[in-house]
Protein backbone atom coordinates (compact mmCIF):
# COMPACT_ATOMS: atom_id res chain seq x y z
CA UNK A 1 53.49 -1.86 24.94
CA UNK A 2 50.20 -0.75 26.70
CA UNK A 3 47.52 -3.62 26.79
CA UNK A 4 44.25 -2.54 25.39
CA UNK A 5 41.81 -2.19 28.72
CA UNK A 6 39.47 -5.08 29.19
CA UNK A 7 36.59 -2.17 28.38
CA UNK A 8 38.50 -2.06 25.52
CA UNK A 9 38.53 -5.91 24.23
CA UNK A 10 36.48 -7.35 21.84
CA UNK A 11 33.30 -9.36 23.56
CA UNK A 12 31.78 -12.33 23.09
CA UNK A 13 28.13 -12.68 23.69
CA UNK A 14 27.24 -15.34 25.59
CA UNK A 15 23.97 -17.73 24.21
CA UNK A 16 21.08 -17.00 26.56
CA UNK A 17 19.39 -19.68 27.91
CA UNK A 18 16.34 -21.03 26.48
CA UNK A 19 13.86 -20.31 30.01
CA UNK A 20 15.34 -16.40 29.71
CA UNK A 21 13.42 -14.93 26.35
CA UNK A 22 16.05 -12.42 25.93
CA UNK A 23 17.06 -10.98 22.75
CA UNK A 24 19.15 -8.52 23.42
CA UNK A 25 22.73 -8.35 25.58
CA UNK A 26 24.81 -8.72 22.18
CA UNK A 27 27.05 -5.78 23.27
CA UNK A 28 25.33 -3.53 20.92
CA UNK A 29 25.44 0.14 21.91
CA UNK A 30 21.60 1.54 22.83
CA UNK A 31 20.22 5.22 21.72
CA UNK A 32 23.16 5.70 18.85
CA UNK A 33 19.97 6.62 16.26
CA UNK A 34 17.02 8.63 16.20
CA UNK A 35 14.06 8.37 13.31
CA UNK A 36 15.84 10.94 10.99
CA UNK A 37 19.26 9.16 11.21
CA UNK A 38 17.12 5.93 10.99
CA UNK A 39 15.14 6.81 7.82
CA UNK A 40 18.25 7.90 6.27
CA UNK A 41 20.13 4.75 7.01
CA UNK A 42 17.14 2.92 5.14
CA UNK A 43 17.02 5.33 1.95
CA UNK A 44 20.25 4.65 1.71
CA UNK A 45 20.16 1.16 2.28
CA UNK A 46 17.65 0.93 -0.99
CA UNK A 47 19.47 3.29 -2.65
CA UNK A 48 16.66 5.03 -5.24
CA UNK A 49 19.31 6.40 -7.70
CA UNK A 50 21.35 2.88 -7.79
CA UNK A 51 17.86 1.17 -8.22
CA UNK A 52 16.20 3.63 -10.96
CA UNK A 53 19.45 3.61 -13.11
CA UNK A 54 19.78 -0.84 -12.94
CA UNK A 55 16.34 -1.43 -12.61
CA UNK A 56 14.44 0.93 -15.30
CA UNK A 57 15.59 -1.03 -17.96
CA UNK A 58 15.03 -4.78 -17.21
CA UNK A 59 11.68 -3.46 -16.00
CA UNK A 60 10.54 -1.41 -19.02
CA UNK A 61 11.89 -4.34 -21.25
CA UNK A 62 9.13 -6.82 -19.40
CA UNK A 63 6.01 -4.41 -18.90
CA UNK A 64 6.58 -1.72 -21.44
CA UNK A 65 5.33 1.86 -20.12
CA UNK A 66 3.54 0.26 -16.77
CA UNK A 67 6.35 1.40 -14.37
CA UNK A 68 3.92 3.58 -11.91
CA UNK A 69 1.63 0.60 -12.00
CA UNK A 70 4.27 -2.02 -11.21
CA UNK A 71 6.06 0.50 -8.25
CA UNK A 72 2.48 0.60 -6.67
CA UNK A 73 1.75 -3.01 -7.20
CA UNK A 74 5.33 -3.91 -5.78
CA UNK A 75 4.84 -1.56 -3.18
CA UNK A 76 1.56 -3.13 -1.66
CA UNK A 77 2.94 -6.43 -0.74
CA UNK A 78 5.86 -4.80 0.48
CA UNK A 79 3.57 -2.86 2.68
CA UNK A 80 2.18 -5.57 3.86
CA UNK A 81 5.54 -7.65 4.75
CA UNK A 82 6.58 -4.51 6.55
CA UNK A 83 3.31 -4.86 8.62
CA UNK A 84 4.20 -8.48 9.81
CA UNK A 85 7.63 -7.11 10.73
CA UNK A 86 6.68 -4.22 12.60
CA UNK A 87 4.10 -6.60 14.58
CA UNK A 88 7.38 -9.26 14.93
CA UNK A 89 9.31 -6.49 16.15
CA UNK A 90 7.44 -5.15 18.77
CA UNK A 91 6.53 -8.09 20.38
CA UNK A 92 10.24 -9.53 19.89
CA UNK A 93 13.16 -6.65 18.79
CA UNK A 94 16.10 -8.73 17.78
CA UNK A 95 18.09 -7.82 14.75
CA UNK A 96 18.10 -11.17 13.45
CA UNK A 97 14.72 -9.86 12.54
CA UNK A 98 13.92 -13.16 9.96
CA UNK A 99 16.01 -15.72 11.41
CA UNK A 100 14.94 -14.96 14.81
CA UNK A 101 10.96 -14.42 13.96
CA UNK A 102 10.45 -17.64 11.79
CA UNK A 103 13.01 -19.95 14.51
CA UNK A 104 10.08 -19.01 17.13
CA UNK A 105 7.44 -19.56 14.85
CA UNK A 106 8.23 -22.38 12.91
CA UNK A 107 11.41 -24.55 14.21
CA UNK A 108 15.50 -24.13 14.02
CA UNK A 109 15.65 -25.67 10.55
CA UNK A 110 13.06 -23.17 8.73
CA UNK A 111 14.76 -20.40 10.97
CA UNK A 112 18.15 -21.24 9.61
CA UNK A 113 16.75 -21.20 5.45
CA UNK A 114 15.18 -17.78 6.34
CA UNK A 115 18.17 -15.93 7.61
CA UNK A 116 20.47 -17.81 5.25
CA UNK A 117 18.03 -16.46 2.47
CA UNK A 118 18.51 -12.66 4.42
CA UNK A 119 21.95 -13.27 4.28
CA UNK A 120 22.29 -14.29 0.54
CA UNK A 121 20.16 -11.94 -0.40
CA UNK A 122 22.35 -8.98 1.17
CA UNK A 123 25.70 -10.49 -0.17
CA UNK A 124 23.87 -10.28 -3.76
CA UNK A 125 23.23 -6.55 -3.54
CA UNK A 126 26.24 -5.62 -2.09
CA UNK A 127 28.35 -7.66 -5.17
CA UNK A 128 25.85 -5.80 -7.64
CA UNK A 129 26.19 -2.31 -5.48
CA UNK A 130 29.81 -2.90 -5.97
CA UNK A 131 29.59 -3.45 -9.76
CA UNK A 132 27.55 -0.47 -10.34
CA UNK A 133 29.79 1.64 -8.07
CA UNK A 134 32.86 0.17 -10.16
CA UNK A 135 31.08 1.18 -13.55
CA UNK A 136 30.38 4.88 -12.45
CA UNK A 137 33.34 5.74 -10.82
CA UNK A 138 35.21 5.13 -14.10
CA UNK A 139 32.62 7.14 -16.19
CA UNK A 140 32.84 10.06 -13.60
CA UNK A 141 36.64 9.94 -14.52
CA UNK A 142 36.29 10.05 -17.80
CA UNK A 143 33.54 12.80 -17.72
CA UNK A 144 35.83 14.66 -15.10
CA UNK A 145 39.11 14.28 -17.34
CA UNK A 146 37.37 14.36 -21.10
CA UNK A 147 39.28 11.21 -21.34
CA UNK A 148 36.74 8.81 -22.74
CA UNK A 149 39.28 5.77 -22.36
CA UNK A 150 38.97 5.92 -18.86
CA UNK A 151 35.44 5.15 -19.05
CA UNK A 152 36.50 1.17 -20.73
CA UNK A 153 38.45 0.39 -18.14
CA UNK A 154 35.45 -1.08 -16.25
CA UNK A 155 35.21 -3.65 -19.17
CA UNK A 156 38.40 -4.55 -18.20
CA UNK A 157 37.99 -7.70 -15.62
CA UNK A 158 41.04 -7.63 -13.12
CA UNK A 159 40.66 -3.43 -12.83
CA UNK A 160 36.84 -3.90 -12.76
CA UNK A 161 37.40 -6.68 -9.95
CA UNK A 162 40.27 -5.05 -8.05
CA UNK A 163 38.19 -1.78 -7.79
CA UNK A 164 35.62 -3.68 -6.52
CA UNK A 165 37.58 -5.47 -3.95
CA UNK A 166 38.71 -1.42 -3.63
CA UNK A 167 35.20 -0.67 -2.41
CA UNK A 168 34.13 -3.35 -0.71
CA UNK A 169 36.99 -2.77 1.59
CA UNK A 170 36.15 0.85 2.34
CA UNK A 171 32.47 -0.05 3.11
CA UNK A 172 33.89 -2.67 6.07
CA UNK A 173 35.96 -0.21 7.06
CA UNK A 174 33.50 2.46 7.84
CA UNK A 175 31.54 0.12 9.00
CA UNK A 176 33.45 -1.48 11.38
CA UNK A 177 33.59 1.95 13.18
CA UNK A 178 29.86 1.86 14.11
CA UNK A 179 26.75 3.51 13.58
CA UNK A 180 27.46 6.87 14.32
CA UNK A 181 30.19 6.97 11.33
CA UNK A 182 27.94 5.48 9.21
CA UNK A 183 25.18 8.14 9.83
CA UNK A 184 27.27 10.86 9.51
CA UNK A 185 28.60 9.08 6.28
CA UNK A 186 24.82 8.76 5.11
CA UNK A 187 23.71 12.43 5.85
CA UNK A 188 26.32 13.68 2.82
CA UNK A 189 25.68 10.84 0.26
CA UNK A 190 21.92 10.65 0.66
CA UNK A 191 21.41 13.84 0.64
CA UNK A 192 23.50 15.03 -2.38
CA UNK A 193 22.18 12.18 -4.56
CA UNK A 194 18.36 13.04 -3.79
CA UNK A 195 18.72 17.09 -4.85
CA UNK A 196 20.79 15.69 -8.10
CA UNK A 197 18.08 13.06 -8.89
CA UNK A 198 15.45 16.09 -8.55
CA UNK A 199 17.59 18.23 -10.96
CA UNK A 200 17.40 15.30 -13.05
CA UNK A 201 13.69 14.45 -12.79
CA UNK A 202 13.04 18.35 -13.55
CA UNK A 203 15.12 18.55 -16.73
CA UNK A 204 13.57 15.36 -17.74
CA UNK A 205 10.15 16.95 -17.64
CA UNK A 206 11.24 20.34 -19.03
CA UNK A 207 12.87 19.08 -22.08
CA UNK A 208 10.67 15.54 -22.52
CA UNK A 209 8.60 17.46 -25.72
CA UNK A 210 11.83 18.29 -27.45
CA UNK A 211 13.29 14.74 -27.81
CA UNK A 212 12.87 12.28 -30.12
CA UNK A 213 10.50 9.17 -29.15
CA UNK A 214 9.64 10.90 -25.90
CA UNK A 215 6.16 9.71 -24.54
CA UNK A 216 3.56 12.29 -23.47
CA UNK A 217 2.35 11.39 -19.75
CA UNK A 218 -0.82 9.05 -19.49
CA UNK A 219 -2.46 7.96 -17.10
CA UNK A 220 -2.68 4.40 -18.25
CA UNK A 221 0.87 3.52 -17.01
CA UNK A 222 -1.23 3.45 -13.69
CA UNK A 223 -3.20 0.21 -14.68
CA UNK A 224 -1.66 -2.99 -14.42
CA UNK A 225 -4.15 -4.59 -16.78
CA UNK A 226 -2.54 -3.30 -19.73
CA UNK A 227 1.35 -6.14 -18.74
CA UNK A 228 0.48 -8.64 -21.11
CA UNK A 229 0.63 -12.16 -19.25
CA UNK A 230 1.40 -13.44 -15.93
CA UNK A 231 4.99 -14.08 -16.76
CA UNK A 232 5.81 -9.97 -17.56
CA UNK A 233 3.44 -9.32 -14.46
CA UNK A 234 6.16 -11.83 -12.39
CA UNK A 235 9.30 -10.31 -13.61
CA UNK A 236 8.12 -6.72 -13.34
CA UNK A 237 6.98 -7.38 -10.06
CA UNK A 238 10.34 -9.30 -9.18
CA UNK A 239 12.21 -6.12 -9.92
CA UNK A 240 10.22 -3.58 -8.05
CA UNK A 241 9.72 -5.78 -5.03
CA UNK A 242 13.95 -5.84 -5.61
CA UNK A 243 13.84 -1.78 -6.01
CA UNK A 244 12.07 -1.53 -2.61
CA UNK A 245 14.16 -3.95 -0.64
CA UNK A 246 15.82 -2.60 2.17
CA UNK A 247 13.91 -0.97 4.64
CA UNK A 248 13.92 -3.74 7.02
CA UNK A 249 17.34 -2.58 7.71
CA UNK A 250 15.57 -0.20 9.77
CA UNK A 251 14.56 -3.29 12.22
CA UNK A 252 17.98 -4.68 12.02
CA UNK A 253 18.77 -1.73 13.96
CA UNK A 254 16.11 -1.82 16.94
CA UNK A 255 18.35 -2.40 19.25
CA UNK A 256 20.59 0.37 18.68
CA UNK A 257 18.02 3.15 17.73
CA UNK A 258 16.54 5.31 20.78
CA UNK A 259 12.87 4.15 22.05
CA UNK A 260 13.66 0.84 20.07
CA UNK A 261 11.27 -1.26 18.37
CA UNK A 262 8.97 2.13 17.84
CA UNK A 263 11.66 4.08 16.34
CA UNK A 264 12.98 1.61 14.21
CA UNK A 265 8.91 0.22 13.26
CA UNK A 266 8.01 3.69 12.30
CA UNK A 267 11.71 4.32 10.48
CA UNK A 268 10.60 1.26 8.39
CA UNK A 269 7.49 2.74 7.47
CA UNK A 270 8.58 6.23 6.45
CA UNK A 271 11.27 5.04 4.48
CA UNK A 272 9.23 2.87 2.08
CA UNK A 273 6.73 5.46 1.59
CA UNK A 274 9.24 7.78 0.47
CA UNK A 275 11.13 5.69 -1.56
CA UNK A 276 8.04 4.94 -3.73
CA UNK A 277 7.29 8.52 -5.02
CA UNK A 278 10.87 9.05 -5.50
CA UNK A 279 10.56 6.19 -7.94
CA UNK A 280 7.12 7.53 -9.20
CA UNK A 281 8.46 10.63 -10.12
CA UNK A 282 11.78 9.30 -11.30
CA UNK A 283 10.29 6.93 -13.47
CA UNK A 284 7.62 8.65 -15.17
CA UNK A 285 10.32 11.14 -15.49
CA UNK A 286 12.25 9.34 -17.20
CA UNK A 287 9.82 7.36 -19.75
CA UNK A 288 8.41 10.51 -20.91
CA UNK A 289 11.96 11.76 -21.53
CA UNK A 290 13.62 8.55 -22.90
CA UNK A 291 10.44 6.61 -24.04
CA UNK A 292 10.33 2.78 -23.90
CA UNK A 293 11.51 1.93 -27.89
CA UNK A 294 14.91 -0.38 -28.81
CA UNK A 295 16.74 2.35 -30.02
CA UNK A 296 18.39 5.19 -29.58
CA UNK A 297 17.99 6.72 -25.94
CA UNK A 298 14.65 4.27 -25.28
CA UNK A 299 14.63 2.67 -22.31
CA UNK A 300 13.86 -0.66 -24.16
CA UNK A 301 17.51 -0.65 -25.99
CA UNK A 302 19.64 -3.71 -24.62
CA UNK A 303 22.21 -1.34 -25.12
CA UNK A 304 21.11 0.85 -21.96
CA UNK A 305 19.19 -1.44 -19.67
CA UNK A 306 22.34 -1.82 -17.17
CA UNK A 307 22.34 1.39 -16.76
CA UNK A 308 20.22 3.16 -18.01
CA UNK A 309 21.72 6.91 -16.84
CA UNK A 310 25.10 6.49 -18.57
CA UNK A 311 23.24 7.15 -21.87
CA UNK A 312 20.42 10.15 -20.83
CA UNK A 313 22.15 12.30 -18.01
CA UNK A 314 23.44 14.24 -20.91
CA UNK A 315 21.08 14.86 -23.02
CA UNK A 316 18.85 15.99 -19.47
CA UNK A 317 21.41 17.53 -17.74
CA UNK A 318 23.87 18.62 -20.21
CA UNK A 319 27.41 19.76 -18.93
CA UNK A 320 25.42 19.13 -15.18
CA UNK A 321 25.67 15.20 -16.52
CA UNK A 322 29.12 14.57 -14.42
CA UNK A 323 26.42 15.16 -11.13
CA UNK A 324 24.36 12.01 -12.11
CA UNK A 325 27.35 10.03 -12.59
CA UNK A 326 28.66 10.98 -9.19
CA UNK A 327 25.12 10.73 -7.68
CA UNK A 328 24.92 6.97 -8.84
CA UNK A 329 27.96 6.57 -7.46
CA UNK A 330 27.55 8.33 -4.01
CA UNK A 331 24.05 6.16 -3.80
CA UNK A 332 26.26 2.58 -4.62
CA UNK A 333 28.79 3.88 -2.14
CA UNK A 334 25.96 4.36 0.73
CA UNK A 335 23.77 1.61 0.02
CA UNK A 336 27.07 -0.63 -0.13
CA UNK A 337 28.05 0.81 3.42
CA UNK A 338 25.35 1.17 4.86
CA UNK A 339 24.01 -2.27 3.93
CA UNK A 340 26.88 -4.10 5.43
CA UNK A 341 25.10 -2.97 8.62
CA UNK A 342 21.85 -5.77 8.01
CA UNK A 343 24.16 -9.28 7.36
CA UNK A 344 26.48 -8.57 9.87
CA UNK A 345 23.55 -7.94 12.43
CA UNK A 346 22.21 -10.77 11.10
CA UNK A 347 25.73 -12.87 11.75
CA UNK A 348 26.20 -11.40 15.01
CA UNK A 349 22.32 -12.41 16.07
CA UNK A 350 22.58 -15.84 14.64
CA UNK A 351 25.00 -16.80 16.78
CA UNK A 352 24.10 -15.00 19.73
CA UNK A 353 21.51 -17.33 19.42
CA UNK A 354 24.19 -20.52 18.87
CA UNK A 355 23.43 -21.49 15.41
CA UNK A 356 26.82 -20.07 14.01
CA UNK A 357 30.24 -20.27 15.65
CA UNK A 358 31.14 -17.53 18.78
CA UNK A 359 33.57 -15.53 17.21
CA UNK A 360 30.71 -13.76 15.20
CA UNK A 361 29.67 -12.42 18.31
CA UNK A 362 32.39 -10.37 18.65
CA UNK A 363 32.04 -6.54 19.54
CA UNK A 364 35.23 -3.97 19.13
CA UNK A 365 35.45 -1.03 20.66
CA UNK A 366 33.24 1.00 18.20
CA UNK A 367 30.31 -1.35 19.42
CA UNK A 368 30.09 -3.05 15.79
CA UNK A 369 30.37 -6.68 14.97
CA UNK A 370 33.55 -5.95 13.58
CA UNK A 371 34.35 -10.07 12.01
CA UNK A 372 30.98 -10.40 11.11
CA UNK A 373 31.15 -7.24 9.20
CA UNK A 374 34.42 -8.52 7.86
CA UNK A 375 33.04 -11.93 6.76
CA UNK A 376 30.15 -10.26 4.48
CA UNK A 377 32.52 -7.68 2.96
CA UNK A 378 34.46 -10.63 2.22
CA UNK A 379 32.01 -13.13 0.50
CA UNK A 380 30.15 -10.57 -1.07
CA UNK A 381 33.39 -8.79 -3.00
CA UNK A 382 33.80 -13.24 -3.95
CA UNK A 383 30.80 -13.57 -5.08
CA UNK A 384 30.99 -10.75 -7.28
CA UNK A 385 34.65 -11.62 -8.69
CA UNK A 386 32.93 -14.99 -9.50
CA UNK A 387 29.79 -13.41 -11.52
CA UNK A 388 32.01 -11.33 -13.38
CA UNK A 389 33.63 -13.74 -14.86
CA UNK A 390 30.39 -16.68 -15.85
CA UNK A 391 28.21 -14.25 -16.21
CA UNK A 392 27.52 -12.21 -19.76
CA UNK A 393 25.75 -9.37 -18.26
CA UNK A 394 26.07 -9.43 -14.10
CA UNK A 395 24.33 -6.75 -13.38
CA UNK A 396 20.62 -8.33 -14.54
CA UNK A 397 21.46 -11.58 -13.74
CA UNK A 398 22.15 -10.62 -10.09
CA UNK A 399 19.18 -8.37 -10.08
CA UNK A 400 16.78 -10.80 -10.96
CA UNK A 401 18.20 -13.45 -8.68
CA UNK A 402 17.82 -11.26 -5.68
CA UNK A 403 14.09 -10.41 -6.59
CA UNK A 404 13.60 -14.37 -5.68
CA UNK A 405 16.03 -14.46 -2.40
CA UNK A 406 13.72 -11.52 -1.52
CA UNK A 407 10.50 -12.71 -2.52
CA UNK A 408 11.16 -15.98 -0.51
CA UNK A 409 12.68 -14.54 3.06
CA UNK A 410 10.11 -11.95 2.60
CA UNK A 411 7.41 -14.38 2.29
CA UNK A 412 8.23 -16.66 5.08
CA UNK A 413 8.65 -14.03 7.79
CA UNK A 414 5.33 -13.03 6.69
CA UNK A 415 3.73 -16.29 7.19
CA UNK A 416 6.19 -16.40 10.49
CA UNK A 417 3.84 -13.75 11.71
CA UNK A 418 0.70 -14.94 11.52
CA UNK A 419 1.48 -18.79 12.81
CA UNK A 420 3.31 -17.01 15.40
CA UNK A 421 0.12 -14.52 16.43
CA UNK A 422 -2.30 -17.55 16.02
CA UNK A 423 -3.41 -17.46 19.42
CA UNK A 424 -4.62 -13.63 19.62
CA UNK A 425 -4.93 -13.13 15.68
CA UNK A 426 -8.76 -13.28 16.91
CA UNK A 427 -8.52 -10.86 19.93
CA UNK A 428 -9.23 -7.69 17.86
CA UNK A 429 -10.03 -6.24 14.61
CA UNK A 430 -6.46 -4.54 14.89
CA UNK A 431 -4.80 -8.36 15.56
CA UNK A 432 -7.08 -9.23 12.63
CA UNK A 433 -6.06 -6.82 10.14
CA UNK A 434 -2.62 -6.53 11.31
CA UNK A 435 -1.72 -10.15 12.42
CA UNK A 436 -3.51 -12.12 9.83
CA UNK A 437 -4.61 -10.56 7.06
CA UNK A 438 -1.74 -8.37 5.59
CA UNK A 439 0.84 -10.30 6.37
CA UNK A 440 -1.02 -13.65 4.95
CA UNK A 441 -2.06 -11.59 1.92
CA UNK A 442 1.25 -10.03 1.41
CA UNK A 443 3.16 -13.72 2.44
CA UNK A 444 1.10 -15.42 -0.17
CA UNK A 445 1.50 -12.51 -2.95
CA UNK A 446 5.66 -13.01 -2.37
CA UNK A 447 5.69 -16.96 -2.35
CA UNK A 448 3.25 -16.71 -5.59
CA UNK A 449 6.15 -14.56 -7.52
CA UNK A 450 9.11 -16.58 -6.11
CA UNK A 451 7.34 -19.84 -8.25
CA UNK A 452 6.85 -18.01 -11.25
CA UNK A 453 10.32 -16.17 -11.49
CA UNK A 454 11.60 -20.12 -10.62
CA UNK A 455 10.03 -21.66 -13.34
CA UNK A 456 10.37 -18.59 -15.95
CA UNK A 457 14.03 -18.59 -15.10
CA UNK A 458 15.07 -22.16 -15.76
CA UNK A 459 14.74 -21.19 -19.41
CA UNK A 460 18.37 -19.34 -19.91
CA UNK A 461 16.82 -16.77 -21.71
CA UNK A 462 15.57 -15.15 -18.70
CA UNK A 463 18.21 -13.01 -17.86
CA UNK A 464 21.12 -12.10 -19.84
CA UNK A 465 21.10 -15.94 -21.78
CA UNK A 466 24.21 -17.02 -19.25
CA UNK A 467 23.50 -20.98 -18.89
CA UNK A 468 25.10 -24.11 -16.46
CA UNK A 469 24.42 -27.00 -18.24
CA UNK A 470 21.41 -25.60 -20.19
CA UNK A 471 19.67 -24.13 -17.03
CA UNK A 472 19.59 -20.59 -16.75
CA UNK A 473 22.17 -18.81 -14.46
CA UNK A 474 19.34 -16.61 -12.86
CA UNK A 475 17.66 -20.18 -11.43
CA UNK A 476 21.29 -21.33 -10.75
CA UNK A 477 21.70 -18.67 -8.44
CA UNK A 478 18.18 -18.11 -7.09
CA UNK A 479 17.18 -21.40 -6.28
CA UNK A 480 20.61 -22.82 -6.08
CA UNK A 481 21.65 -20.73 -2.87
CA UNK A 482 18.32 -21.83 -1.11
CA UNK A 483 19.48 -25.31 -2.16
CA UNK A 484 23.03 -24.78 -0.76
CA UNK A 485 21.69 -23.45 2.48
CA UNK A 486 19.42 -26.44 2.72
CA UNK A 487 22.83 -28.50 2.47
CA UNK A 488 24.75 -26.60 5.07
CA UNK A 489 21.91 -26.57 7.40
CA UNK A 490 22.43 -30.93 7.74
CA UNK A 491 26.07 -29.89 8.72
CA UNK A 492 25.22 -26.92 11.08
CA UNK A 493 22.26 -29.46 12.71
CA UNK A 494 25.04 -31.80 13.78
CA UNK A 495 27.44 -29.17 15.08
CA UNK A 496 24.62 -27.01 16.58
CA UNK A 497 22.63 -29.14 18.66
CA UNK A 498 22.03 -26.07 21.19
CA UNK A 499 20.23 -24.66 18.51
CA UNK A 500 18.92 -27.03 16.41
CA UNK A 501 17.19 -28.96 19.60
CA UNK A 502 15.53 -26.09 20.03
CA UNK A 503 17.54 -25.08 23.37
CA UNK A 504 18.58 -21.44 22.51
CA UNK A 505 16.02 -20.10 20.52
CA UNK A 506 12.83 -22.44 21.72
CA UNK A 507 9.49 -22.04 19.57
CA UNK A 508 7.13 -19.20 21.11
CA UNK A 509 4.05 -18.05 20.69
CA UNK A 510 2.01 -15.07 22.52
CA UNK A 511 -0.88 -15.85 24.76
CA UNK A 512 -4.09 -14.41 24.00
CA UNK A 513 -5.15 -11.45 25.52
CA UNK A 514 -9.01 -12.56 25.43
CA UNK A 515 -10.53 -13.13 28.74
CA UNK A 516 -11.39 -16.61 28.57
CA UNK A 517 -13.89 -18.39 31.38
């Protein structure tokens, strides 16, 4: 038998020292991407069909017809958080992008919550990308075969589960290949899914007049004075920040992208500008085809607020429906690959940096952290066999948990940034705007939601009604993963004193630039 050469071996990185402020040396490979292949990798990563189809419904349901208003309003403090992280990024490229940013700002301990919130956050969407993908790909049989009975199947727990696990698998093992698989993975499924969703969005507005309780466009769904209380406001805002959560993938990836932190800064950028008007279009689309009543085709109808495409792409697309089906599904199956590629960064960076055992360090031959990748494949397809079965509708409930894991990552790498640019926050108007102001505006705007959504959703009837003891399974999960990381960090502490002491990843701050006398 021919040994593998030692080029060939998996690596370990070793935990640089804390006097050497490097980030990099993970055994990454350099220059793999290039902004297009970049951008991509974050559209796909948010996945705009996957989002619109889960998302539309729970949304409309809270705010009623203000869907353009809450996309913008979502969008700004996204903006803003994407601001802080560009600023983070340049000064310090490492893909443990949160965990690495608030560990130099604010200590080990508040370093370890904000890349186990990352982390928990990303196994989240990759159970409820799997769920989705699990529901499609058994209505594109049915709709391929004429065979409606196919379609049930997904009600069916162990085939709904073991398709998952199905899935799950496939997205590890592209992705344990390495980037350039996965881009030319991402080229085919992005791509086909955006020209369906325009066919879509097209029909929608050509035959909108024609169907009952259709909605003529105004320009009122633009003003987000018309959500009636703070609460809607919260939970409508929860799900779009949710809808537009994934672009910091794009920063995950600095250190494999060509030109680095600028690629990967501006990838960021592009890819949430785009994403919003594909929602803008897609959901006013939409509400003037479907309108927002509890009936029928309305968006409001419990019946369709999963998903809300299983019940329209017919009457829009007609014998054309089968495409929407298999666009859903192609945007599940990208954003569920192609998201594996931010936790396992994540793992791998985390204990580069000595706060998580060695062997996620590990590098095969396709230059991917190949067990880390393994590790979130493998707790997210758990976490998702465990929803299905506690959890009356796991779709929402997962969706609304992971607008507070968001919301509260989000909002402490945004405060990371402007602790951390303290010193020269003052140097400029640029450091001003850029250093201080967004992200503090945007940091505070995210922390404000994750409080509201925590105390809306103790009441079990935020969500799908699924309770624990008479506290509702969306709180359970949101603030109850926070609360378990808080736990494992005491254990980690005392098994990571490297780390912890603040040897491996020591606090930092930049000097200022000002000429001082």
């Amino acid at each position: 038998m021919n040994l593998p050469s030692l080029k060939q071996r998996p690596r370990i990185a070793q935990i640089p020292s804390a006097t050497s402020g490097s980030v990099r040396g993970k055994g990454l490979a350099s220059g793999q991407l290039g902004l297009f292949a970049a951008v991509m990798i974050g559209i796909s990563t948010i996945a705009p069909v996957y989002v619109l189809t889960s998302s539309l419904g729970p949304t409309v349901q809270a705010i009623g017809t203000q869907l353009p208003a809450i996309f913008i309003i979502g969008f700004i403090p996204m903006f803003l958080v994407a601001l802080a992280y560009r600023e983070l990024n340049a000064d310090t490229p490492d893909s443990g992008t949160t965990f690495t940013w608030v560990s130099q700002a604010f200590g080990p301990a508040l370093g370890w919550l904000g890349g186990w919130g990352l982390l928990a956050a990303n196994i989240i969407v990759l159970s409820n990308l799997a769920g989705v993908a699990v529901d499609f790909f058994y209505l594109f049989l049915a709709q391929a075969t004429g065979n409606p009975a196919l379609a049930e199947l997904a009600d069916n727990n162990v085939i709904n589960i073991l398709t998952c696990l199905i899935f799950v698998g496939a997205a590890v093992f592209i992705a344990c290949r390495g980037l350039s698989t996965t881009r030319l993975v991402q080229y085919i499924l992005v791509g086909f899914q955006l020209l369906v969703l325009a066919w879509f969005a097209f029909g929608a507005f050509s035959k909108a007049a024609n169907q009952p309780g259709h909605l003529a466009f105004d320009a009122a769904w633009f003003n987000p004075m018309h959500i009636d209380s703070f609460s809607a406001f919260a939970i409508g805002l929860s799900l779009s920040i949710f809808a537009f959560w994934g672009w910091d993938v794009c920063l995950t990836m600095t250190e494999e992208t060509k030109n680095g932190e600028k690629t990967s800064g501006m990838a960021a950028a592009l890819t949430a500008i785009g994403v919003l008007a594909i929602y803008l279009v897609g959901s006013i689309a939409t509400v003037m085809f479907a309108g927002v009543g509890d009936t029928g085709l309305g968006l409001g109808n419990p019946e369709n607020s999963a998903n809300v495409f299983t019940s329209i792409a017919t009457p829009v697309m007609g014998p054309f429906a089968i495409l929407l089906s298999l666009a859903v599904l192609s945007s599940c199956a990208a954003s569920l690959q192609s998201t594996m590629i931010s936790p396992a960064r994540s793992l791998l960076a985390i204990a580069h940096h000595g706060a998580l055992p060695q062997k996620f360090t590990k590098i095969n031959r396709f230059k991917s952290p190949a067990f880390a990748t393994l590790i979130a494949g493998g707790v997210s397809a758990g976490f998702y066999a465990l929803m299905r079965v506690v959890s009356n509708n796991v779709l929402n409930d997962t969706i609304l948990a992971l607008g507070m894991m968001i919301c509260f990552y989000y909002g402490m790498t945004a405060l990371a940034c402007v602790w951390y640019f303290r010193r020269t926050a003052l140097d400029s108007l640029r450091n001003f705007l850029l250093r201080l102001l967004a992200p503090l505006l945007g940091g505070i705007a995210l922390v404000a939601v994750f409080i509201q959504t925590a105390i809306d959703s103790w009441d079990p009837a935020y969500g799908s009604g699924s309770e624990i003891f008479g506290v509702g399974l969306v709180f359970v999960i949101g603030v109850g993963i926070i609360a378990l990381g808080a736990l494992l960090l005491v254990g980690a502490a005392a098994r990571r004193p490297a780390f912890f002491s603040g040897r491996s990843l020591p606090l930092r701050a930049p000097a200022s630039t000002k000429q001082r006398p």
